[in-house]
PDB file of N, CA and C in Angstrom:
ATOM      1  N   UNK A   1     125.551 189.840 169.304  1.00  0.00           N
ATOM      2  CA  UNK A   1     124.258 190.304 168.832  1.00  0.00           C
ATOM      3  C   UNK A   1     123.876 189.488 167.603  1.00  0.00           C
ATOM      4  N   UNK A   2     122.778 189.096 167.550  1.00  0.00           N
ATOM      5  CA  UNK A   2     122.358 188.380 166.311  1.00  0.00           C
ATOM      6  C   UNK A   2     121.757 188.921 165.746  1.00  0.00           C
ATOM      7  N   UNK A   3     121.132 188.263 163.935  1.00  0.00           N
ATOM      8  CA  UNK A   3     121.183 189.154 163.196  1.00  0.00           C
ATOM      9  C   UNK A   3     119.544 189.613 163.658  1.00  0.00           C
ATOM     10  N   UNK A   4     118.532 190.662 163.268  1.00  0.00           N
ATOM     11  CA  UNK A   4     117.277 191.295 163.882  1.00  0.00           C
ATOM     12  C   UNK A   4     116.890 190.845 162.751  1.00  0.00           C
ATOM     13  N   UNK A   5     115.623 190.721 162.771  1.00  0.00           N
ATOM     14  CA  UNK A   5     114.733 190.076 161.955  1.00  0.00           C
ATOM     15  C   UNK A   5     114.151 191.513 161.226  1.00  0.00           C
ATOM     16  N   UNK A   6     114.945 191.411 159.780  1.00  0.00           N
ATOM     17  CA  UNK A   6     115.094 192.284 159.244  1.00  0.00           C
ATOM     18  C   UNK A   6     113.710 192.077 157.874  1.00  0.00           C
ATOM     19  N   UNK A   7     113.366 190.705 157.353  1.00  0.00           N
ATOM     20  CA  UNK A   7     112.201 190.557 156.957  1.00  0.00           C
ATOM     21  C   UNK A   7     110.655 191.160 157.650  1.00  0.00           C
ATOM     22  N   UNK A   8     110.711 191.124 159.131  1.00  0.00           N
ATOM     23  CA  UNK A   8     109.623 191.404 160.106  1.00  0.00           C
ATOM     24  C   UNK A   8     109.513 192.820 160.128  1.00  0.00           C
ATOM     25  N   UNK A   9     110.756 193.430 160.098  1.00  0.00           N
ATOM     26  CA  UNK A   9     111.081 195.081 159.925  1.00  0.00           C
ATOM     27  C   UNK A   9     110.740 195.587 158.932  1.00  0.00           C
ATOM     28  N   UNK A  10     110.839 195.118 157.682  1.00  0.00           N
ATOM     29  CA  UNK A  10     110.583 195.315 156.242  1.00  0.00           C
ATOM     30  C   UNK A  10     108.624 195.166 155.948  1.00  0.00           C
ATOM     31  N   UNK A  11     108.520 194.219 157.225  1.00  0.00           N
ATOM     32  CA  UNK A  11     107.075 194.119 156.816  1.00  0.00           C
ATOM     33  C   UNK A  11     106.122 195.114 157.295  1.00  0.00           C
ATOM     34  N   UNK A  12     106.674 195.076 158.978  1.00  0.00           N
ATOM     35  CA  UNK A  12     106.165 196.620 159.478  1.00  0.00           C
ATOM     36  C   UNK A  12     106.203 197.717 158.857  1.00  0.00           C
ATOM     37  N   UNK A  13     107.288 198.110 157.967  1.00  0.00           N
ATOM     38  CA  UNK A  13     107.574 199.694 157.267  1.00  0.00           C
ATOM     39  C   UNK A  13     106.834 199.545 156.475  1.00  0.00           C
ATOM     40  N   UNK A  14     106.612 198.656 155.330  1.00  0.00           N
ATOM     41  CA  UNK A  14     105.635 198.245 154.313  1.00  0.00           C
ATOM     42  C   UNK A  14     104.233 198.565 154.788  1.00  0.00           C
ATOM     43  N   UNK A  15     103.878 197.950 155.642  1.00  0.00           N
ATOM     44  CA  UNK A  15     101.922 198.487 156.297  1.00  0.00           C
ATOM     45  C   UNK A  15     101.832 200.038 156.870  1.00  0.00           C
ATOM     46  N   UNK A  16     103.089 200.443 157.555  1.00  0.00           N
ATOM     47  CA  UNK A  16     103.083 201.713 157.939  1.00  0.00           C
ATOM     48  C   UNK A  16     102.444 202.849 157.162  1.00  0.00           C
ATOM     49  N   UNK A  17     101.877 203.869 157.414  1.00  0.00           N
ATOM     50  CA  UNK A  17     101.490 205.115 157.031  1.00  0.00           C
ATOM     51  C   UNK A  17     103.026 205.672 155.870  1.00  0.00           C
ATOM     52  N   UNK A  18     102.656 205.884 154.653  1.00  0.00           N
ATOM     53  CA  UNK A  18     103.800 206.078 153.930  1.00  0.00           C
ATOM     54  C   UNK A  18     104.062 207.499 154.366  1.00  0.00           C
ATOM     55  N   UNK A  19     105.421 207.930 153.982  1.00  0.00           N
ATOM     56  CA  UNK A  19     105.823 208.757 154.630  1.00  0.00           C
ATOM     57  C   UNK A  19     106.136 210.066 153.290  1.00  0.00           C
ATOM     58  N   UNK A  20     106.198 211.713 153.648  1.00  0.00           N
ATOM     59  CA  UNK A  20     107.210 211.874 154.706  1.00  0.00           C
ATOM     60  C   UNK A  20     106.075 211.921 156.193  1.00  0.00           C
ATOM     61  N   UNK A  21     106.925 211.779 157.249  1.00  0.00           N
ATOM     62  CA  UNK A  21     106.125 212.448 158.466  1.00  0.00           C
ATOM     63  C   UNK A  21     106.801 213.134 159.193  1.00  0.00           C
ATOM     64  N   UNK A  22     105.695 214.039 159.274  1.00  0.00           N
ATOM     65  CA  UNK A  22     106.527 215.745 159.674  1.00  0.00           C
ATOM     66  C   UNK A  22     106.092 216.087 160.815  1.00  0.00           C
ATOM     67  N   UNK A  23     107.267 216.474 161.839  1.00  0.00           N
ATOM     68  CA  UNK A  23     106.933 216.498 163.430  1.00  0.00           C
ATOM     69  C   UNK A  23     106.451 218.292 163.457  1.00  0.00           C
ATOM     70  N   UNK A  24     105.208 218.533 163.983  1.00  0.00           N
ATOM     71  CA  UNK A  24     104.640 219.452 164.214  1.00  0.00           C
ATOM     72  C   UNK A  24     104.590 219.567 165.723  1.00  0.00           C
ATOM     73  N   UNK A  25     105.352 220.308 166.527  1.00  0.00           N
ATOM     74  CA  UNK A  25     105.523 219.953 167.576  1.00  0.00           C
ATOM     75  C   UNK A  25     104.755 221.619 168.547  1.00  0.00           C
ATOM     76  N   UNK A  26     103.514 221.127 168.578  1.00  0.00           N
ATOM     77  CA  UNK A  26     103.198 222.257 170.058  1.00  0.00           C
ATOM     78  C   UNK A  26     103.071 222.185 171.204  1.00  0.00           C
ATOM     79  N   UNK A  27     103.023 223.299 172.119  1.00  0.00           N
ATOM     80  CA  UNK A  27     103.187 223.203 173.247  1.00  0.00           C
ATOM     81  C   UNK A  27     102.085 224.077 173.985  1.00  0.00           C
ATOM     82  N   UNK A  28     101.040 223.490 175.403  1.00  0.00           N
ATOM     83  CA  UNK A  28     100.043 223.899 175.739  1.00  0.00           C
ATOM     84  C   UNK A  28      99.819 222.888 176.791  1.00  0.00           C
ATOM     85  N   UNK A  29      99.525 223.386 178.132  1.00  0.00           N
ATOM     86  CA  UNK A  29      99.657 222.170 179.226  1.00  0.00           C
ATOM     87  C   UNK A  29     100.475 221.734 179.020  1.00  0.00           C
ATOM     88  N   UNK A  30      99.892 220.659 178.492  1.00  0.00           N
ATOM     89  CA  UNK A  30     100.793 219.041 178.754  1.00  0.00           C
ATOM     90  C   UNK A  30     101.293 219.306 176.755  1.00  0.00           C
ATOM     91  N   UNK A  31     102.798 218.576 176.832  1.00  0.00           N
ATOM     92  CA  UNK A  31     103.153 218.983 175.739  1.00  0.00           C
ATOM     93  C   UNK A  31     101.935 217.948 174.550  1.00  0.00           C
ATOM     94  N   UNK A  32     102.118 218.348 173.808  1.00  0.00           N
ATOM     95  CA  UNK A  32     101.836 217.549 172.038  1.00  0.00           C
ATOM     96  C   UNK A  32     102.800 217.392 171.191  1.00  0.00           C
ATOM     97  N   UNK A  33     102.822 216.438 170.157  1.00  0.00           N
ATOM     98  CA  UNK A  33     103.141 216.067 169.295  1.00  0.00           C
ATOM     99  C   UNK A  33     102.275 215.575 168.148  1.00  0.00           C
ATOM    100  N   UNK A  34     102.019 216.161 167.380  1.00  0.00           N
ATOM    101  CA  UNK A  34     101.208 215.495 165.842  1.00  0.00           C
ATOM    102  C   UNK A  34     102.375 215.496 165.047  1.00  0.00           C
ATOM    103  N   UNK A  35     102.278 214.457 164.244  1.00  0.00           N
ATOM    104  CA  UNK A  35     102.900 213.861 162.632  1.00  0.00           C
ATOM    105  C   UNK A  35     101.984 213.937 162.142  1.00  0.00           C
ATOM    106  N   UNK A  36     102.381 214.815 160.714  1.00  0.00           N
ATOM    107  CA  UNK A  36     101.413 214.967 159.723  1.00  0.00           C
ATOM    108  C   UNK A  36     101.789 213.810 158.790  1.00  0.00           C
ATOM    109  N   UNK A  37     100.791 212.681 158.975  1.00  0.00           N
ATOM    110  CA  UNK A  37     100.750 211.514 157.480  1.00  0.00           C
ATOM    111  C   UNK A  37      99.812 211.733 156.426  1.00  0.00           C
ATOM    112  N   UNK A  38     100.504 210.993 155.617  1.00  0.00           N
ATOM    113  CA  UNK A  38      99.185 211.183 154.537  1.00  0.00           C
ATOM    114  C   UNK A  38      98.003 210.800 154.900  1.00  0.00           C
ATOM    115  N   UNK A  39      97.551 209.706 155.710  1.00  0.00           N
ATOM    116  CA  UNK A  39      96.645 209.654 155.982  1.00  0.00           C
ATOM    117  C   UNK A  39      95.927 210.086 157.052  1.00  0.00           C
ATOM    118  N   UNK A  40      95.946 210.996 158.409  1.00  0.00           N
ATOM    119  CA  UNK A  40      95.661 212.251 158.711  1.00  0.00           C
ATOM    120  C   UNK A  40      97.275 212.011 160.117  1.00  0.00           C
ATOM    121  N   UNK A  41      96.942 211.961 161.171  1.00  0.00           N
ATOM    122  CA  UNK A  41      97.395 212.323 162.345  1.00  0.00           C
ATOM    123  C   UNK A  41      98.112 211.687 163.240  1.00  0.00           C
ATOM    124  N   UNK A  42      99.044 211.577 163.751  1.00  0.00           N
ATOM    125  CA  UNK A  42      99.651 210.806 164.525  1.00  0.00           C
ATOM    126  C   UNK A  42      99.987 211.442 165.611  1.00  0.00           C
ATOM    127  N   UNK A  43      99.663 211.275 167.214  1.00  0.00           N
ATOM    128  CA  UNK A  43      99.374 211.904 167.983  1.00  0.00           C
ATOM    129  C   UNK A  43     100.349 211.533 169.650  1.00  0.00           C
ATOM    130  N   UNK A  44     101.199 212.775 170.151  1.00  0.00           N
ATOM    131  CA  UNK A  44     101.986 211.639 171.648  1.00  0.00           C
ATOM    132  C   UNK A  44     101.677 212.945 172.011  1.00  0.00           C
ATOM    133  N   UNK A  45     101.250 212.772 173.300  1.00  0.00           N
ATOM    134  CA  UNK A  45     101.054 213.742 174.324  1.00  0.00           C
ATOM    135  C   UNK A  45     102.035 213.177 175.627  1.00  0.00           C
ATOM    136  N   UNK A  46     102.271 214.193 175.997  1.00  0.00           N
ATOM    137  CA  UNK A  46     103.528 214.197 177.427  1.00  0.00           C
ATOM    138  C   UNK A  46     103.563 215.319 178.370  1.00  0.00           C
ATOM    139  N   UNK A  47     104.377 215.171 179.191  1.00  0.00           N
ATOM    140  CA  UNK A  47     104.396 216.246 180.116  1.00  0.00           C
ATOM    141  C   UNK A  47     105.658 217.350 179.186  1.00  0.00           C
ATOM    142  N   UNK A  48     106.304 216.701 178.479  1.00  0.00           N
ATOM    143  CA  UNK A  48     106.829 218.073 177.817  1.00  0.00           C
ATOM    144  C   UNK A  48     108.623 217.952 179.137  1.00  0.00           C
ATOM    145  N   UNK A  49     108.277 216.842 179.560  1.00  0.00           N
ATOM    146  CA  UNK A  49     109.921 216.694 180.478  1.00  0.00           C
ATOM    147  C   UNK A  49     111.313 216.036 179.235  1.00  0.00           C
ATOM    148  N   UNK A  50     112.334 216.666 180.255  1.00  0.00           N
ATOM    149  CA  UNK A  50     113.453 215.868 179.213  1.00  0.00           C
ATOM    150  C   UNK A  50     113.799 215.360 178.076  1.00  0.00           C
ATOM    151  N   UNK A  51     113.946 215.400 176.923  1.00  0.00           N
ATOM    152  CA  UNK A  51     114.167 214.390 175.970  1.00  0.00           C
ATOM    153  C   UNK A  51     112.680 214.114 175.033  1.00  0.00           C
ATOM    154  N   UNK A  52     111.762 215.088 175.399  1.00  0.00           N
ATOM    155  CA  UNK A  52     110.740 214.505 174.919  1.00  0.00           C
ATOM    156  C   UNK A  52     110.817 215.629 173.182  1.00  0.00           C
ATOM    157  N   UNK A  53     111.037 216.532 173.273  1.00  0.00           N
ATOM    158  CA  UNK A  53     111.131 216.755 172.116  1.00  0.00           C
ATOM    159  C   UNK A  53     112.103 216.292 170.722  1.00  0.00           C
ATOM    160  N   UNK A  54     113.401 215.975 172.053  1.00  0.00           N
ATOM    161  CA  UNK A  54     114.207 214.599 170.775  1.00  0.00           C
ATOM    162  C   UNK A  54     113.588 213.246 170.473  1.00  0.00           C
ATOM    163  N   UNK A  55     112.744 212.745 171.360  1.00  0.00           N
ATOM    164  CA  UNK A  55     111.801 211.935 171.065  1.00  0.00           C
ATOM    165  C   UNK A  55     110.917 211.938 170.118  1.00  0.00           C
ATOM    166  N   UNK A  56     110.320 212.886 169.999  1.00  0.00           N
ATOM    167  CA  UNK A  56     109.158 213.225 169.141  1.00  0.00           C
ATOM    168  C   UNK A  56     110.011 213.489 167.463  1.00  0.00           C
ATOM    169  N   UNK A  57     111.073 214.275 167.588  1.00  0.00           N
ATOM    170  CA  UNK A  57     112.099 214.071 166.439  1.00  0.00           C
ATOM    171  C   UNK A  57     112.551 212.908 165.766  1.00  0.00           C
ATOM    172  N   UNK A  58     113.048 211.927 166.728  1.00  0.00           N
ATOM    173  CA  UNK A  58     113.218 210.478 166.589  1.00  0.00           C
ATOM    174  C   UNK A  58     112.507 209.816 165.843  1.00  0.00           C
ATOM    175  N   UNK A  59     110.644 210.046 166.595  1.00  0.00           N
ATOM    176  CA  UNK A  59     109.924 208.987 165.575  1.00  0.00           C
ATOM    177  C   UNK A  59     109.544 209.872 164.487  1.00  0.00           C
ATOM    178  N   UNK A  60     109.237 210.566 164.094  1.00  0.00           N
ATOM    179  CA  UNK A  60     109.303 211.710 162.638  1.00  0.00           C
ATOM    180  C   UNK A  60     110.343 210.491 162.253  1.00  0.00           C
ATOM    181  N   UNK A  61     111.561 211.047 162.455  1.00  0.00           N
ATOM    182  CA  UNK A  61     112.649 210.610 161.299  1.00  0.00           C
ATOM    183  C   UNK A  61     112.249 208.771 160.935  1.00  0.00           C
ATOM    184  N   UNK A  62     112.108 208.386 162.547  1.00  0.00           N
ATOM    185  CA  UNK A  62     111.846 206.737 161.948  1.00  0.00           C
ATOM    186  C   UNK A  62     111.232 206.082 160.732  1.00  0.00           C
ATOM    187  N   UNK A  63     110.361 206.880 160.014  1.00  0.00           N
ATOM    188  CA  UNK A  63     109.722 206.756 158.849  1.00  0.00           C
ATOM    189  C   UNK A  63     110.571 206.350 158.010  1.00  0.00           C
ATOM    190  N   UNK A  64     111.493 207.292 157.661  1.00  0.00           N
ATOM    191  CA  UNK A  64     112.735 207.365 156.331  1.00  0.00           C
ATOM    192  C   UNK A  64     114.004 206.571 157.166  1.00  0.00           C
ATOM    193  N   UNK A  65     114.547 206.685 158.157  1.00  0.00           N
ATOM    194  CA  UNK A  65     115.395 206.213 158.260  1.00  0.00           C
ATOM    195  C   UNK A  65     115.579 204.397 158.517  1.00  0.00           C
ATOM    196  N   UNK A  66     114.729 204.111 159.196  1.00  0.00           N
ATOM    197  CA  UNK A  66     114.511 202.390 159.306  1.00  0.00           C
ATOM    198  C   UNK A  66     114.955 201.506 157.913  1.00  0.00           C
ATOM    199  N   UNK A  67     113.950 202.049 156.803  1.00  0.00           N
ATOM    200  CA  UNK A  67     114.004 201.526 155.844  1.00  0.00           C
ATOM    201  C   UNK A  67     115.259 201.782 155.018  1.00  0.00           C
ATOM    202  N   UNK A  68     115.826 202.954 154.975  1.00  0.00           N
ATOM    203  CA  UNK A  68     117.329 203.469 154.528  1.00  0.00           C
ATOM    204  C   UNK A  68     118.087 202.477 155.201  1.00  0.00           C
ATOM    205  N   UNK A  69     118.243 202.182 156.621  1.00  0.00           N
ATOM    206  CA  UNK A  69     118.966 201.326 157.337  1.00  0.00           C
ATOM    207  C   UNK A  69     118.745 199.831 156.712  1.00  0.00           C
ATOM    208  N   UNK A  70     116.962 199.503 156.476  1.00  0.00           N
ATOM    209  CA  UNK A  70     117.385 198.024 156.056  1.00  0.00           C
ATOM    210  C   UNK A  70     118.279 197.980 154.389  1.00  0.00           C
ATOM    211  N   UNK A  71     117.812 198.751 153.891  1.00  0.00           N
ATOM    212  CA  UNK A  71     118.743 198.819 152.395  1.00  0.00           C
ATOM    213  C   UNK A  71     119.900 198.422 152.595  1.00  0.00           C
ATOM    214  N   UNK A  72     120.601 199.520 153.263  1.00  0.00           N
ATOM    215  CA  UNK A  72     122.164 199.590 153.540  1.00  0.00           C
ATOM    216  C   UNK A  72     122.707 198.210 153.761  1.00  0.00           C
ATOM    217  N   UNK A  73     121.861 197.440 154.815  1.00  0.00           N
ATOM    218  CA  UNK A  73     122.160 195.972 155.414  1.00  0.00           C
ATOM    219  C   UNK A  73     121.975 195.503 154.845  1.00  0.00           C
ATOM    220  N   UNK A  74     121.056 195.346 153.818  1.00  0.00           N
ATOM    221  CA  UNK A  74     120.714 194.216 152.526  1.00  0.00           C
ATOM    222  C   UNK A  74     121.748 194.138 151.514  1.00  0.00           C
ATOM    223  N   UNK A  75     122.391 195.295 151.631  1.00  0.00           N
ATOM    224  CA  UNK A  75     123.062 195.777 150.552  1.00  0.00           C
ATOM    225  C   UNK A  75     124.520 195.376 151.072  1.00  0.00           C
ATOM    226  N   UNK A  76     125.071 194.995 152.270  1.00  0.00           N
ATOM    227  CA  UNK A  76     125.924 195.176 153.153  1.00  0.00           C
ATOM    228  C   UNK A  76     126.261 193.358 153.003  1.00  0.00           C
ATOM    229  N   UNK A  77     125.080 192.612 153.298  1.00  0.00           N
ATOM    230  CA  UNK A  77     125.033 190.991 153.124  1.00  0.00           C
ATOM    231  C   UNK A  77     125.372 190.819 152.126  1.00  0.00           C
ATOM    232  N   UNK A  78     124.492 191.280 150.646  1.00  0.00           N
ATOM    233  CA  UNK A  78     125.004 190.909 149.079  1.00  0.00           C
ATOM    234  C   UNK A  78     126.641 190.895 148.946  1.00  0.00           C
ATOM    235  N   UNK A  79     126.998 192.555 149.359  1.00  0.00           N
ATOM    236  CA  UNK A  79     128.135 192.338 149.383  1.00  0.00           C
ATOM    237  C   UNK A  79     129.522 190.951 149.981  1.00  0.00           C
ATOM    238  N   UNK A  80     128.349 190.634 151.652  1.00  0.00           N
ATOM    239  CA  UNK A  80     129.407 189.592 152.068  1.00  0.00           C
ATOM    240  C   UNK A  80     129.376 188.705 151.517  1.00  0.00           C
ATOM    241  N   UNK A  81     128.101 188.292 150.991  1.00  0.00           N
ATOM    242  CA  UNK A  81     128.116 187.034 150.220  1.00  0.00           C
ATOM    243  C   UNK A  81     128.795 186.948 149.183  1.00  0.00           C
ATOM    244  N   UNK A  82     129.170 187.883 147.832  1.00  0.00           N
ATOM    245  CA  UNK A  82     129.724 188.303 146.896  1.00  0.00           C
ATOM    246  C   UNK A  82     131.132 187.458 147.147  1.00  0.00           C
ATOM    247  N   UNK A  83     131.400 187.978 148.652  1.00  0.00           N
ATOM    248  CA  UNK A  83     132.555 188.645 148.478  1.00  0.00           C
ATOM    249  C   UNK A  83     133.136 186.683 148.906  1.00  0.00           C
ATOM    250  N   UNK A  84     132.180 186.608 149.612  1.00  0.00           N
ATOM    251  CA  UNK A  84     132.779 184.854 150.241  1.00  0.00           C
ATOM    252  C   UNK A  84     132.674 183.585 148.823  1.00  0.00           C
ATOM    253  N   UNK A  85     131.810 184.519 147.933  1.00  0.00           N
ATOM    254  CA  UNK A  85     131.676 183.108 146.826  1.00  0.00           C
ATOM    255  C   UNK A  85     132.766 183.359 145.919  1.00  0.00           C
ATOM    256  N   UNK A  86     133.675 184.548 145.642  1.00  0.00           N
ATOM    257  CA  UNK A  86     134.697 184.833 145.094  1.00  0.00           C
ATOM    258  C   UNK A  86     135.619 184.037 145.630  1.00  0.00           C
ATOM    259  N   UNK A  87     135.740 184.148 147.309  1.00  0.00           N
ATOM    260  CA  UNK A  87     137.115 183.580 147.877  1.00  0.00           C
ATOM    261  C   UNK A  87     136.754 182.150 147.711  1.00  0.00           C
ATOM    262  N   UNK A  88     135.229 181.998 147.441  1.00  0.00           N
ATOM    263  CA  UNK A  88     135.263 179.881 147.489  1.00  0.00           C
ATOM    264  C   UNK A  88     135.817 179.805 146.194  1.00  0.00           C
ATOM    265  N   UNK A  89     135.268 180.789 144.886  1.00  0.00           N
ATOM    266  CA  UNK A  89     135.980 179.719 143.848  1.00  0.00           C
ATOM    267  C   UNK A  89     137.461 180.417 143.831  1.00  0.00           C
ATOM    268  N   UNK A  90     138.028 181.054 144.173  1.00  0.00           N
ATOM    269  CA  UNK A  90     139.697 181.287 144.070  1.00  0.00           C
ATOM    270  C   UNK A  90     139.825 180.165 144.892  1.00  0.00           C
ATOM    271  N   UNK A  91     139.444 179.244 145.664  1.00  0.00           N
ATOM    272  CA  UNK A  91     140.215 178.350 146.780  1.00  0.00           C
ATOM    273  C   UNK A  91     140.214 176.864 145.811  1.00  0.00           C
ATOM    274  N   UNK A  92     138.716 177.299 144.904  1.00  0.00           N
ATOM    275  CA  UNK A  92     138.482 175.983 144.504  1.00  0.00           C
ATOM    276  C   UNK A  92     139.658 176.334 143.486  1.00  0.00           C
ATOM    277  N   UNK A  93     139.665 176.904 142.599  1.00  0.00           N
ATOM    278  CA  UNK A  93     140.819 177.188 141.338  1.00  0.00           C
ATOM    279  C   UNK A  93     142.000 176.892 141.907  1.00  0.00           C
ATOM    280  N   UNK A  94     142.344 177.393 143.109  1.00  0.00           N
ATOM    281  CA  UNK A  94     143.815 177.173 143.315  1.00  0.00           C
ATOM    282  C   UNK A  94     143.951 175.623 143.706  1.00  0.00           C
ATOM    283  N   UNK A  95     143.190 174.744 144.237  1.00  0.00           N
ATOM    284  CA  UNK A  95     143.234 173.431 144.886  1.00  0.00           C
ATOM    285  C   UNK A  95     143.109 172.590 143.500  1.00  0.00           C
ATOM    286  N   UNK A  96     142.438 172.801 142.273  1.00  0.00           N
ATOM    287  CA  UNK A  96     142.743 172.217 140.700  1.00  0.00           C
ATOM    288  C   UNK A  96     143.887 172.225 140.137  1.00  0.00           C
ATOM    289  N   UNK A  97     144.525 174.214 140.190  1.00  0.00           N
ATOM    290  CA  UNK A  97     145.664 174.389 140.064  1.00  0.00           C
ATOM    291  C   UNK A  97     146.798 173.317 140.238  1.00  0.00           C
ATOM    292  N   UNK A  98     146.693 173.139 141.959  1.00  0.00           N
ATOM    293  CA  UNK A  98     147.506 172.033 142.438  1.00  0.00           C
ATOM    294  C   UNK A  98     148.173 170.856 142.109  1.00  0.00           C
ATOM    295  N   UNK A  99     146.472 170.418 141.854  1.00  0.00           N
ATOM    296  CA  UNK A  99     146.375 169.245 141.035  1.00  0.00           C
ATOM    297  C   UNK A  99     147.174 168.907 139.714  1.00  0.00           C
ATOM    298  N   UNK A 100     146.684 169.608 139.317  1.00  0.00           N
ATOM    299  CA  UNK A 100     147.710 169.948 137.963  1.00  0.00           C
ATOM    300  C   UNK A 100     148.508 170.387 137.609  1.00  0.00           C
ATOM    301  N   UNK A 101     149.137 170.620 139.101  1.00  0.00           N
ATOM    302  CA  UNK A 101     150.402 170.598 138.641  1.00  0.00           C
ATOM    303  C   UNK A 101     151.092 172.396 138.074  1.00  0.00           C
ATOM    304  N   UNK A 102     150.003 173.134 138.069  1.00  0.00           N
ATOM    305  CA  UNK A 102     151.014 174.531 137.798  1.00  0.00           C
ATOM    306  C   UNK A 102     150.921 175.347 138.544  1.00  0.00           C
TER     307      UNK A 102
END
């Protein structure tokens, strides 16, 4: 798996409707779904089969969680990088070391 284009993700959440968004979930015929955004309504209508109310849960949460997720990963790289420029200069120190003899 390669890495997801986590800049493109960051840009989408950024234009998105800021959050929280709150799954208001009724039922009548055909099912509904509204998210209450700040800026008014977000709207999935369905037949109300299978999975559709964990669905409708899903994108609610997608608001907060996407962006929690890119943190974590941003935060996850710093670390690898951290962690690989430590082991370059211990390799470089020890290969001077050498050199010299102690």
């Amino acid at each position: 798996m390669g890495r997801p284009d986590i800049e493109g993700i960051k840009e989408r959440c950024e234009k998105a409707t800021p959050e929280p968004w709150e799954n208001n979930l009724h039922h009548w015929g055909d099912t509904v779904v509204e998210w209450d955004l700040a800026h008014g309504r977000l709207r999935l209508e369905g037949d109300g089969g299978p999975g559709f109310d964990d669905d409708a849960e899903f994108i609610a949460h997608a608001r907060s969680d996407i962006p929690a997720l890119i943190s974590y990963i941003e935060e996850l790289e710093r670390e690898l990088y951290d962690d690989s420029q430590d082991e370059e200069a211990q390799e470089e120190s020890d290969y001077y070391e050498g050199l010299l003899g102690h």
